[in-house]
N, C-alpha and C. Protein backbone atom coordinates (compact mmCIF):
# COMPACT_ATOMS: atom_id res chain seq x y z
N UNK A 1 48.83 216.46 76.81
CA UNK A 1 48.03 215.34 77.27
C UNK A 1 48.09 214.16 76.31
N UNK A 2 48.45 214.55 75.34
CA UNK A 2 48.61 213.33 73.99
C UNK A 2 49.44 212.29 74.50
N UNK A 3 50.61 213.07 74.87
CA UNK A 3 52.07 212.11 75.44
C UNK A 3 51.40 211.24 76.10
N UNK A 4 50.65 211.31 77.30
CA UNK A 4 50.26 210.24 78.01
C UNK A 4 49.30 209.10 77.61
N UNK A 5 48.53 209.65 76.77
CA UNK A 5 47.63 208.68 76.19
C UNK A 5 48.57 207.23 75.63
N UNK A 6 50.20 207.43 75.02
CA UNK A 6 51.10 206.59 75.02
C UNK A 6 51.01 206.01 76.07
N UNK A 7 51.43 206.45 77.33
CA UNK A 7 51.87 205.76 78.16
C UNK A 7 51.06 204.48 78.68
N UNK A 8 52.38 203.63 79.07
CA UNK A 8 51.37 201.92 79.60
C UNK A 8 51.58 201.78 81.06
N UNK A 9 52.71 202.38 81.73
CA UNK A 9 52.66 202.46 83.18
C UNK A 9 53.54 203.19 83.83
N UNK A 10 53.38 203.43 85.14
CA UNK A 10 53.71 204.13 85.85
C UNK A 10 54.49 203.84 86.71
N UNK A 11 55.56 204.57 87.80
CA UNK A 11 56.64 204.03 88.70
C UNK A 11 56.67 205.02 89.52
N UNK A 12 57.03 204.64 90.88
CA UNK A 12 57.67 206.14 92.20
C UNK A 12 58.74 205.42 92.07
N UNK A 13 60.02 206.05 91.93
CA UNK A 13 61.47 205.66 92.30
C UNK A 13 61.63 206.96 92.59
N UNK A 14 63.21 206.65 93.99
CA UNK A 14 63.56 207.67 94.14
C UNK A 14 65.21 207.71 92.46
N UNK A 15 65.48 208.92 92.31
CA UNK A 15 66.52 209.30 91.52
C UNK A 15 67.74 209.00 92.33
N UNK A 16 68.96 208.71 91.81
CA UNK A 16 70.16 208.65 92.46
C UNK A 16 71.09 209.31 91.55
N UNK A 17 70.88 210.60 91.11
CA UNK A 17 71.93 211.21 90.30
C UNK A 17 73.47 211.06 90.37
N UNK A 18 73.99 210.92 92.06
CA UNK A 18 75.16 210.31 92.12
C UNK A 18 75.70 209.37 91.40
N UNK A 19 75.24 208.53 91.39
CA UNK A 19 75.51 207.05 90.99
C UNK A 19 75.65 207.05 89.53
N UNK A 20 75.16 208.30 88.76
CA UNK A 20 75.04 207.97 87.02
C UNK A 20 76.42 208.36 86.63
N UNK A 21 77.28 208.91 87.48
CA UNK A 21 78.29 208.85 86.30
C UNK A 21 79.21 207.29 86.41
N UNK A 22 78.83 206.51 87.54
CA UNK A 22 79.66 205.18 88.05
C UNK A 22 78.85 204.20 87.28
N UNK A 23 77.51 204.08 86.72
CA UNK A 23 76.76 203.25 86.61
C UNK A 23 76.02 203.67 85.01
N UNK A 24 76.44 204.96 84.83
CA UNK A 24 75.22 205.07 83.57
C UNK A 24 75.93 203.99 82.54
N UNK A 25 77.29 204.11 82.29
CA UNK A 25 78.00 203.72 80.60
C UNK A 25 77.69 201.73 80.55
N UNK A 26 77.30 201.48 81.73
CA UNK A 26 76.70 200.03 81.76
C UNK A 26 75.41 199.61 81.48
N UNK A 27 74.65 200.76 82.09
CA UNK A 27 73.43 200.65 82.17
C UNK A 27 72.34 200.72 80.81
N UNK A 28 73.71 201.72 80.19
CA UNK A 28 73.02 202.03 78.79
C UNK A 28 73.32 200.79 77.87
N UNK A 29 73.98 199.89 78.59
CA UNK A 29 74.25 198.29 77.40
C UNK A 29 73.24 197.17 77.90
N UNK A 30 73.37 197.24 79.59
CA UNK A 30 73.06 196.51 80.65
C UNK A 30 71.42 196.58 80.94
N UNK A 31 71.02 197.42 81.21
CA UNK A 31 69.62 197.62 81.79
C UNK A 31 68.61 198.42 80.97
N UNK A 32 67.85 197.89 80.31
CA UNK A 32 66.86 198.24 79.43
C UNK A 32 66.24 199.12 80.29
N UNK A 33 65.69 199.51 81.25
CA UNK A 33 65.24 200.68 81.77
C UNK A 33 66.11 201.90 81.18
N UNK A 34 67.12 202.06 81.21
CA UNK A 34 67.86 202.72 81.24
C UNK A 34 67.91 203.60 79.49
N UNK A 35 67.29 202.54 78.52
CA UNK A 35 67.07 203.39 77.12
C UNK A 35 65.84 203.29 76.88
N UNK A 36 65.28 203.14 78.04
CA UNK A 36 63.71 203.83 77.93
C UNK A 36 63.19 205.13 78.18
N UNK A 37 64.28 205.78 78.92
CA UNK A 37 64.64 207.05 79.75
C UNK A 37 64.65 207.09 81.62
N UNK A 38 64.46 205.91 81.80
CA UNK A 38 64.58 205.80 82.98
C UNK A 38 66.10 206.07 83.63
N UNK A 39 66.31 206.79 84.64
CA UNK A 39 68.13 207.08 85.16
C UNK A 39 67.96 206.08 86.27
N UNK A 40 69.10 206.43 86.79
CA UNK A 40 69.65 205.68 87.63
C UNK A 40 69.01 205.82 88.78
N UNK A 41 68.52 204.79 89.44
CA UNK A 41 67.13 204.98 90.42
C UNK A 41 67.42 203.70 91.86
N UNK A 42 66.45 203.91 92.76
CA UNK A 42 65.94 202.68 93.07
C UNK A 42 64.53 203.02 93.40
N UNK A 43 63.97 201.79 93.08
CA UNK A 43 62.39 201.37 92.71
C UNK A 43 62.03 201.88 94.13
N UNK A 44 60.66 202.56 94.50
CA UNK A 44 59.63 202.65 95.41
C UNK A 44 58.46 201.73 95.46
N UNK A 45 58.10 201.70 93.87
CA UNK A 45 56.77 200.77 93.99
C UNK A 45 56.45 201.27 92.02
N UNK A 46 56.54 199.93 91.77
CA UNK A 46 56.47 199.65 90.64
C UNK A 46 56.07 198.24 90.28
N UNK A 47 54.66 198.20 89.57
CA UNK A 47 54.32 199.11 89.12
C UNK A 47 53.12 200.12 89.81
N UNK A 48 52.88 200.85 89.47
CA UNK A 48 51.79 201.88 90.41
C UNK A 48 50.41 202.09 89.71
N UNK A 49 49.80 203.15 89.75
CA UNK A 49 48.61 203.98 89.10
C UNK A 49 48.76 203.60 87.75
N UNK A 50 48.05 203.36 87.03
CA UNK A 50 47.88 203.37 85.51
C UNK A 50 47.87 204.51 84.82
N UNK A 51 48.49 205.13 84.42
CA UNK A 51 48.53 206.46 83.60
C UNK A 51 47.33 207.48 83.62
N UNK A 52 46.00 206.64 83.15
CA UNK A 52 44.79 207.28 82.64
C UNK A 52 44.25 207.69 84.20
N UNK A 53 44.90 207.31 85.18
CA UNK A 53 43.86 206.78 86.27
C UNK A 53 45.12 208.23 87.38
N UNK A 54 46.16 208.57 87.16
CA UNK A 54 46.99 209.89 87.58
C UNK A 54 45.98 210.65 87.43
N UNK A 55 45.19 211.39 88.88
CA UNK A 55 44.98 213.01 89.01
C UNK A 55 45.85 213.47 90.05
N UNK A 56 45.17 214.74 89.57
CA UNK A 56 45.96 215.49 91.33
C UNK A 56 45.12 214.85 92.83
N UNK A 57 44.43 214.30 93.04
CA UNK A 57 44.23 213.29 94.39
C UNK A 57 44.98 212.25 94.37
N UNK A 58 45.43 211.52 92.95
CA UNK A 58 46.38 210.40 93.09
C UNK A 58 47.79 211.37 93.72
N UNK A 59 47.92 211.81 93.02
CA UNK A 59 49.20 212.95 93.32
C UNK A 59 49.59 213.61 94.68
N UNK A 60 48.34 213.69 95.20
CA UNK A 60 48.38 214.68 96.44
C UNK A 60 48.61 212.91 97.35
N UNK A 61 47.39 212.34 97.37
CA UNK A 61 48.07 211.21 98.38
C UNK A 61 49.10 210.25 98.17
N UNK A 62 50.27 210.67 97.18
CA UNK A 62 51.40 209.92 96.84
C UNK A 62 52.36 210.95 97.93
N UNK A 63 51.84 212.18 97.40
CA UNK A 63 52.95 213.26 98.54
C UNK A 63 52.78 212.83 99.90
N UNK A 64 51.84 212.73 100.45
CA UNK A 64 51.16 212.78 101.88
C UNK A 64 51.67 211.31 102.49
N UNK A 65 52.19 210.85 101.43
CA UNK A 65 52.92 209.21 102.13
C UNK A 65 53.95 209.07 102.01
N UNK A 66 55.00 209.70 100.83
CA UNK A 66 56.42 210.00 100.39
C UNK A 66 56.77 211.14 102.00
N UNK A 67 55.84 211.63 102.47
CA UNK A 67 56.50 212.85 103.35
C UNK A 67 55.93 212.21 104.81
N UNK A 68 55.67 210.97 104.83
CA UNK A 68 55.70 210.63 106.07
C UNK A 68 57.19 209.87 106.58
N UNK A 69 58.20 209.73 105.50
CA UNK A 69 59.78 210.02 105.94
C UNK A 69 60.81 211.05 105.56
N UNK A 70 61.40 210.70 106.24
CA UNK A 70 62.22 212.19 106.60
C UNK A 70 63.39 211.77 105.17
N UNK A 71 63.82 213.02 105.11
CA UNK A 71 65.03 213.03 104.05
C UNK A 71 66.18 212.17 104.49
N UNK A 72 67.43 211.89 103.56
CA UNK A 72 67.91 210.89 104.49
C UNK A 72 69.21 210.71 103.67
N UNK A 73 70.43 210.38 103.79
CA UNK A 73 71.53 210.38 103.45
C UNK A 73 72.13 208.72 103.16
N UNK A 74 72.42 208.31 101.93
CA UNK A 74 72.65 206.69 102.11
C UNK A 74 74.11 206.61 101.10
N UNK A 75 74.41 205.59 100.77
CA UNK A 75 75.97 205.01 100.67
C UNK A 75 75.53 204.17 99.32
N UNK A 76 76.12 203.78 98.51
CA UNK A 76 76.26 202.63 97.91
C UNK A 76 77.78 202.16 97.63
N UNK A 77 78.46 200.97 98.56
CA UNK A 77 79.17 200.66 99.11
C UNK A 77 79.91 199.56 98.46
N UNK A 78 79.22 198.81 97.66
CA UNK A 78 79.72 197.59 97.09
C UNK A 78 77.90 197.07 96.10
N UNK A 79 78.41 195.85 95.47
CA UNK A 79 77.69 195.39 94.33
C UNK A 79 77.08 194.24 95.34
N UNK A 80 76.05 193.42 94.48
CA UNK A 80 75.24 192.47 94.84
C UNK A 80 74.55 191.90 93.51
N UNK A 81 73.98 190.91 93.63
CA UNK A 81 73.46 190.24 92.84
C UNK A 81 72.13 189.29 93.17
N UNK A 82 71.05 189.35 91.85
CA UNK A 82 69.78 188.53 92.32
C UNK A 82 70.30 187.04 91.49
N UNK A 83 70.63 186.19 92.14
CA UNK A 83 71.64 184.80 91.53
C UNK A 83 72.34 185.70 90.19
N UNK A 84 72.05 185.43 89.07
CA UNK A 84 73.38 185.53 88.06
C UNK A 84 72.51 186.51 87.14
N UNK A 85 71.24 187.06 87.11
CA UNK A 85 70.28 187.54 86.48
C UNK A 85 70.71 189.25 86.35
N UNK A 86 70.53 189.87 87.69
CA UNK A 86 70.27 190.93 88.31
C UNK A 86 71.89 191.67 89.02
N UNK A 87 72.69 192.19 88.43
CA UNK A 87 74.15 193.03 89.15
C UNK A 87 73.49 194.49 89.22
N UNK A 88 73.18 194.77 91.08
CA UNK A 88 73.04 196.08 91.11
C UNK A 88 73.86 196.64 92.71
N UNK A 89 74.04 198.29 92.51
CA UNK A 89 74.13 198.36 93.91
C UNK A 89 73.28 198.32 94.64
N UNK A 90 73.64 198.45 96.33
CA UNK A 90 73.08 197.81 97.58
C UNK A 90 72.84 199.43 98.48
N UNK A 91 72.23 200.11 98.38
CA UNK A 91 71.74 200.95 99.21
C UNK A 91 72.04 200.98 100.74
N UNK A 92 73.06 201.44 101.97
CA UNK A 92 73.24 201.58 103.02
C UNK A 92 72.69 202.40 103.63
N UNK A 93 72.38 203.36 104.51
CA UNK A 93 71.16 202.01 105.09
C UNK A 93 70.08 201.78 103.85
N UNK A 94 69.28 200.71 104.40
CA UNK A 94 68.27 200.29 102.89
C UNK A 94 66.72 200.48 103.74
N UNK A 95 67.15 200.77 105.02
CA UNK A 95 65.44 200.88 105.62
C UNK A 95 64.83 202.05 105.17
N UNK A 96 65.32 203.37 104.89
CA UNK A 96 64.55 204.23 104.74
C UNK A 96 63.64 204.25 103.34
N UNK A 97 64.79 203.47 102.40
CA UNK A 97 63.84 202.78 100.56
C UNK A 97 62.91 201.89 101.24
N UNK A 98 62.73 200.80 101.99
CA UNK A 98 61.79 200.44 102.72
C UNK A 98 60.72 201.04 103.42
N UNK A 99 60.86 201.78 104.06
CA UNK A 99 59.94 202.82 104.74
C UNK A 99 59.27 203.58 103.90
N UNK A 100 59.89 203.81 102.53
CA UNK A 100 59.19 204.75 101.58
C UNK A 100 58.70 203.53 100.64
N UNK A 101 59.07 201.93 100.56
CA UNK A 101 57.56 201.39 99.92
C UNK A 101 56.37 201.57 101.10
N UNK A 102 56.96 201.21 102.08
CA UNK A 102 55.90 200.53 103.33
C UNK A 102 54.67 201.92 103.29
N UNK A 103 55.40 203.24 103.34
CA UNK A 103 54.42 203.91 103.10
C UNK A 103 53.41 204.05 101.80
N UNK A 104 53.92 204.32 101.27
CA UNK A 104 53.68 203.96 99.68
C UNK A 104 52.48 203.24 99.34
N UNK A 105 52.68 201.84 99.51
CA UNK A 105 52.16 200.45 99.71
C UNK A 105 50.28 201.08 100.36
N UNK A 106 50.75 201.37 101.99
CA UNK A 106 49.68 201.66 102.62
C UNK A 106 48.56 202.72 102.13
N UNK A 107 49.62 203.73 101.36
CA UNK A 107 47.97 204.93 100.77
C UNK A 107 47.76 203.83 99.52
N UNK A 108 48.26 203.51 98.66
CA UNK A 108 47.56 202.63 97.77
C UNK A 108 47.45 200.90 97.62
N UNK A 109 46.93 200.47 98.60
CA UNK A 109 46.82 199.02 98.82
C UNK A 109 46.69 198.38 97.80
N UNK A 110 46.22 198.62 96.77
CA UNK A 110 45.82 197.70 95.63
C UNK A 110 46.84 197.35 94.67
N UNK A 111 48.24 198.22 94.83
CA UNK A 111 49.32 198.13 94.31
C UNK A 111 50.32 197.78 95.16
N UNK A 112 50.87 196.45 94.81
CA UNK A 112 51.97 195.63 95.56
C UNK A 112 53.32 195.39 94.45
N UNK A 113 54.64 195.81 95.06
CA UNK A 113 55.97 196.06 94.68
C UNK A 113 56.63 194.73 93.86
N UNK A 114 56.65 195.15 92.46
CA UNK A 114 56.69 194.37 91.36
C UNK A 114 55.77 192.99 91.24
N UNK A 115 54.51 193.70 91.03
CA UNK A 115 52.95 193.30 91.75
C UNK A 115 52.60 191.75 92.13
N UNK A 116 53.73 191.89 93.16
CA UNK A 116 53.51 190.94 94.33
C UNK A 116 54.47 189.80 94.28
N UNK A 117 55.49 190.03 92.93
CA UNK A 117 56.37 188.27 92.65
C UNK A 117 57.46 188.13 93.72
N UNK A 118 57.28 188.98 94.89
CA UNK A 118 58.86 188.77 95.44
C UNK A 118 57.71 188.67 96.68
N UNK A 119 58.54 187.83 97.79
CA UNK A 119 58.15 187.69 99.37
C UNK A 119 58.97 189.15 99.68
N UNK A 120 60.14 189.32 99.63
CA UNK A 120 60.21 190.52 100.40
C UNK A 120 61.04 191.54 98.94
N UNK A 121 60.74 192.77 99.20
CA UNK A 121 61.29 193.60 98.27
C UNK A 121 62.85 194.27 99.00
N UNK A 122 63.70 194.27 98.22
CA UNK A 122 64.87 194.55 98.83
C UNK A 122 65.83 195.71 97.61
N UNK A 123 66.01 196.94 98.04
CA UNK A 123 65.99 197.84 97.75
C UNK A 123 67.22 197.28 96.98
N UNK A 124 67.27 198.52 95.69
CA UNK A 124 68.46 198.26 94.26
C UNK A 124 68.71 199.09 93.96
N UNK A 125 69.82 199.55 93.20
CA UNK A 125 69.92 200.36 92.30
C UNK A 125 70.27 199.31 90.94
N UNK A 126 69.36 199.10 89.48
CA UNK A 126 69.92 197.77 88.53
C UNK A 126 71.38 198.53 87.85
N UNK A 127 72.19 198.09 88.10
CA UNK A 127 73.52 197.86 86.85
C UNK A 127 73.26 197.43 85.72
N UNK A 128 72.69 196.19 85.33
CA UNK A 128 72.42 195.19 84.43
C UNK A 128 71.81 194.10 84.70
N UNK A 129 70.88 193.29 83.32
CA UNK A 129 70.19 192.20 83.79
C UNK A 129 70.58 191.39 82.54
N UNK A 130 70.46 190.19 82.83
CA UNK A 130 70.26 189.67 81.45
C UNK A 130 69.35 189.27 80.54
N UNK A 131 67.89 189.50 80.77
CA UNK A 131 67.23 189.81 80.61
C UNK A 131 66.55 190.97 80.39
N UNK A 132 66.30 191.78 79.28
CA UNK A 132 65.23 192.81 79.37
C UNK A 132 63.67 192.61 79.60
N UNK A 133 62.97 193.44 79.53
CA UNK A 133 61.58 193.45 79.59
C UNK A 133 61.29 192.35 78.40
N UNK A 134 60.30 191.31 78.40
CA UNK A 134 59.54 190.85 77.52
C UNK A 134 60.41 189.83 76.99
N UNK A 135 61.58 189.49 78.05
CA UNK A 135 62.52 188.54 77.45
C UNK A 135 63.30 188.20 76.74
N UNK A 136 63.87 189.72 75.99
CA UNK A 136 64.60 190.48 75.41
C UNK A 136 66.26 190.36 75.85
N UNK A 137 67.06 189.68 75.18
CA UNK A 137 68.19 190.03 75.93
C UNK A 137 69.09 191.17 76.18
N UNK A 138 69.15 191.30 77.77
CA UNK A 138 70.10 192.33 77.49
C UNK A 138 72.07 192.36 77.76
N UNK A 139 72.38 191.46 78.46
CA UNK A 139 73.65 191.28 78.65
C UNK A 139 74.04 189.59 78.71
N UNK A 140 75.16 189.06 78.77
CA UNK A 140 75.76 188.18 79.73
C UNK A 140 76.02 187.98 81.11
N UNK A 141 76.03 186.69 81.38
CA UNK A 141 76.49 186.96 82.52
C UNK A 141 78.16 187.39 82.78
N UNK A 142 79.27 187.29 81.69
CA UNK A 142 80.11 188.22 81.61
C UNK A 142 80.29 189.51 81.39
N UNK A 143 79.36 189.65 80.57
CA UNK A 143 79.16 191.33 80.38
C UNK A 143 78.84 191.87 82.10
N UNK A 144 78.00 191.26 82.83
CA UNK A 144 77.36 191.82 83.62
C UNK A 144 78.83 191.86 84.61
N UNK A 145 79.72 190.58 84.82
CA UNK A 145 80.96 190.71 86.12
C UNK A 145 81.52 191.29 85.09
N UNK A 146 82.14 191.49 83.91
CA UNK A 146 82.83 192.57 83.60
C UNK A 146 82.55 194.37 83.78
N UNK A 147 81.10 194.59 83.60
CA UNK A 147 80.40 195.81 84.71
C UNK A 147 80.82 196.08 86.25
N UNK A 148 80.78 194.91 86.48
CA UNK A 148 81.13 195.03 88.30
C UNK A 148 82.80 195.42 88.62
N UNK A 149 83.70 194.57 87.67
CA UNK A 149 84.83 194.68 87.86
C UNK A 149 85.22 196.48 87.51
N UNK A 150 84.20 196.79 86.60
CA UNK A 150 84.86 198.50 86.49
C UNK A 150 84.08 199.53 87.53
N UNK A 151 82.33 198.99 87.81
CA UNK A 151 82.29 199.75 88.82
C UNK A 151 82.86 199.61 90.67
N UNK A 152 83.30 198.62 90.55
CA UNK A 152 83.85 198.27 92.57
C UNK A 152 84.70 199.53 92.56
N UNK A 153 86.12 200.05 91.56
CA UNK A 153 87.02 200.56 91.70
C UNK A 153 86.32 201.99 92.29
N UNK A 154 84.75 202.72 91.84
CA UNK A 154 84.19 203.72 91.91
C UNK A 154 83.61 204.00 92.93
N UNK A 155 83.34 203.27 93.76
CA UNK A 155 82.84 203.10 94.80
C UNK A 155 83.20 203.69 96.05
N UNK A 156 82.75 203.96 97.11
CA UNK A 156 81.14 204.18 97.57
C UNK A 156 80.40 205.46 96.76
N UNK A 157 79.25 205.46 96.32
CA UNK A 157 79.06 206.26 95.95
C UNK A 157 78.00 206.75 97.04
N UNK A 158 77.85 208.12 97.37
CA UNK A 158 77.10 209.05 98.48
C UNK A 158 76.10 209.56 97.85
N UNK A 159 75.01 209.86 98.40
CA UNK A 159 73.58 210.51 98.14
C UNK A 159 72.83 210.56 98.70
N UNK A 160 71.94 212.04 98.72
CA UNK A 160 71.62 212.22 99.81
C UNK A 160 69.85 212.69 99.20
N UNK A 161 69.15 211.40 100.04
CA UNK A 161 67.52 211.75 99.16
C UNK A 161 66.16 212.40 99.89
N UNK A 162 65.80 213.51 98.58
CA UNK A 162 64.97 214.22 99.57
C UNK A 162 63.81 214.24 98.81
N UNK A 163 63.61 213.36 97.75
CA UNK A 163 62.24 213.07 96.96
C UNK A 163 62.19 212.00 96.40
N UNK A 164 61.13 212.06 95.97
CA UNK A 164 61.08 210.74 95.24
C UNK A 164 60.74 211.74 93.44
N UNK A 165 60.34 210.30 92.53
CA UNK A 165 59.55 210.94 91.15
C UNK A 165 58.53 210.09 90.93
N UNK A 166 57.51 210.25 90.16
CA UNK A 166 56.57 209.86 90.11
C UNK A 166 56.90 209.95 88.30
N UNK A 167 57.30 208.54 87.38
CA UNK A 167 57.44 208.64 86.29
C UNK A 167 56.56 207.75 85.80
N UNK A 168 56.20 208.42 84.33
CA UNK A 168 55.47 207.32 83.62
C UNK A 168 56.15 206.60 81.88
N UNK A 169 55.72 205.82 81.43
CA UNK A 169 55.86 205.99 80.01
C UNK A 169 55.53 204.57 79.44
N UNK A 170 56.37 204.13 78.16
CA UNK A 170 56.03 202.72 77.51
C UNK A 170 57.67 201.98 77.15
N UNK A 171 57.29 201.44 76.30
CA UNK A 171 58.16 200.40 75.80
C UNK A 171 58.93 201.14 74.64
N UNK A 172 58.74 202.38 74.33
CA UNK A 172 59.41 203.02 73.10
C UNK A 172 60.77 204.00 73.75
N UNK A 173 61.67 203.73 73.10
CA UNK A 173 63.32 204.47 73.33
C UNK A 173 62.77 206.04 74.07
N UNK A 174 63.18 206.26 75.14
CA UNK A 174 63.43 207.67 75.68
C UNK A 174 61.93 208.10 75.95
N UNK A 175 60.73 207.06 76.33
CA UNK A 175 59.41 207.53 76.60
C UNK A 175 59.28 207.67 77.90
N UNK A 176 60.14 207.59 79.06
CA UNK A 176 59.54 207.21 80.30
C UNK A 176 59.57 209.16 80.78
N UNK A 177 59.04 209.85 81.25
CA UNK A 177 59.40 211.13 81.64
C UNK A 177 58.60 211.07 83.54
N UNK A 178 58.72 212.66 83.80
CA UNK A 178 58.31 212.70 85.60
C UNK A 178 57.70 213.31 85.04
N UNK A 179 56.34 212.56 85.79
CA UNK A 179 54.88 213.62 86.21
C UNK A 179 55.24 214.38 87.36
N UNK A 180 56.33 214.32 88.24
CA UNK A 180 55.81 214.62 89.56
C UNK A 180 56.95 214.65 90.48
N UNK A 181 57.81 215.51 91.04
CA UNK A 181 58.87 215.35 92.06
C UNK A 181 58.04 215.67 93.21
N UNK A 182 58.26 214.87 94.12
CA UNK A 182 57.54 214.77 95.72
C UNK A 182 58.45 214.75 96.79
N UNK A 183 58.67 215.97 97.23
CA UNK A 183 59.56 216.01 98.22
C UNK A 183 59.38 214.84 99.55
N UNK A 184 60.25 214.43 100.29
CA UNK A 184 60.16 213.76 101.60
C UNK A 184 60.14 214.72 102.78
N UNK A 185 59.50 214.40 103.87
CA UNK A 185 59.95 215.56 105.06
C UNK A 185 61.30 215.80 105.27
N UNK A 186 61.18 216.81 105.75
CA UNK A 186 62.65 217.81 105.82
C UNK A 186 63.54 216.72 107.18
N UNK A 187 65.08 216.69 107.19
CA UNK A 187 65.63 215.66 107.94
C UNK A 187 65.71 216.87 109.36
């Protein structure tokens, strides 16, 4: 219970284990999530619950909304970009990462998806930013098309998702860990 008393916040992403061997050796230069202990993901709803504020009722109605979609099989097909900031892949189909904020969203209303700075949230997996947390740099914008140019060749990468995680942690190297794997309904 100590560990958590660290922690400053919380995240549901689903995992994309596929994707880490195409995406980790960037990610670990590229995307500060990524040497926090966070893997290769795309976001559900972040940020979420506050650490102190995780019980098992937060827990139980995170399941009870993660399992109001079905398991589901998706692609990552090619790269994209948020203008020159943000190189990540693009999730095919991307409604069902949608469907799992939209649910999400609805058991906990008071928490809105990267709390509230975007009109619409549009599902990712990050490659690299140039920017880290707190304004920290983390790449170029060459570093970042030199990333893209080695992952296109790797591509599509397949995966097939049947949970989400429920992780928490801070700002210190390798703190982020899972409270919580939450299965989705069965496909």
């Amino acid at each position: 219970m100590a560990e958590l008393m660290t922690d400053r916040e919380t995240a549901v992403l689903v995992p994309v284990p596929a994707a880490g061997r195409v995406v980790s050796p960037h990610r670990s230069r590229l995307d500060g999530a990524a040497a926090l202990g966070v893997p290769a993901h795309v976001t559900v709803l972040f940020p979420f619950v506050p650490p102190p504020l995780i019980t098992p009722g937060v827990v139980d109605a995170l399941a009870t909304a993660v399992a109001t979609v079905s398991a589901f099989g998706c692609e990552f097909n090619g790269t994209s970009w948020f203008g020159e900031d943000v190189l990540y892949l693009a999730p095919r189909p991307d409604e069902p990462f949608r469907a799992l904020t939209r649910a999400v969203c609805a058991a906990f209303p008071g928490y809105l998806p990267y709390g509230g700075a975007f009109a619409d949230t549009i599902p990712h997996l990050t490659i690299g930013e140039r920017e880290r947390g707190g304004g920290l740099p983390a790449g170029e914008v060459a570093d970042l098309r030199a990333a893209e140019a080695a992952v296109l060749p790797e591509l599509p990468v397949r995966a097939q998702v049947s949970r989400v995680w429920l992780m928490a942690g801070g700002s210190a190297p390798g703190s982020w860990h899972t409270l919580a794997e939450l299965p989705l309904a069965p496909e």
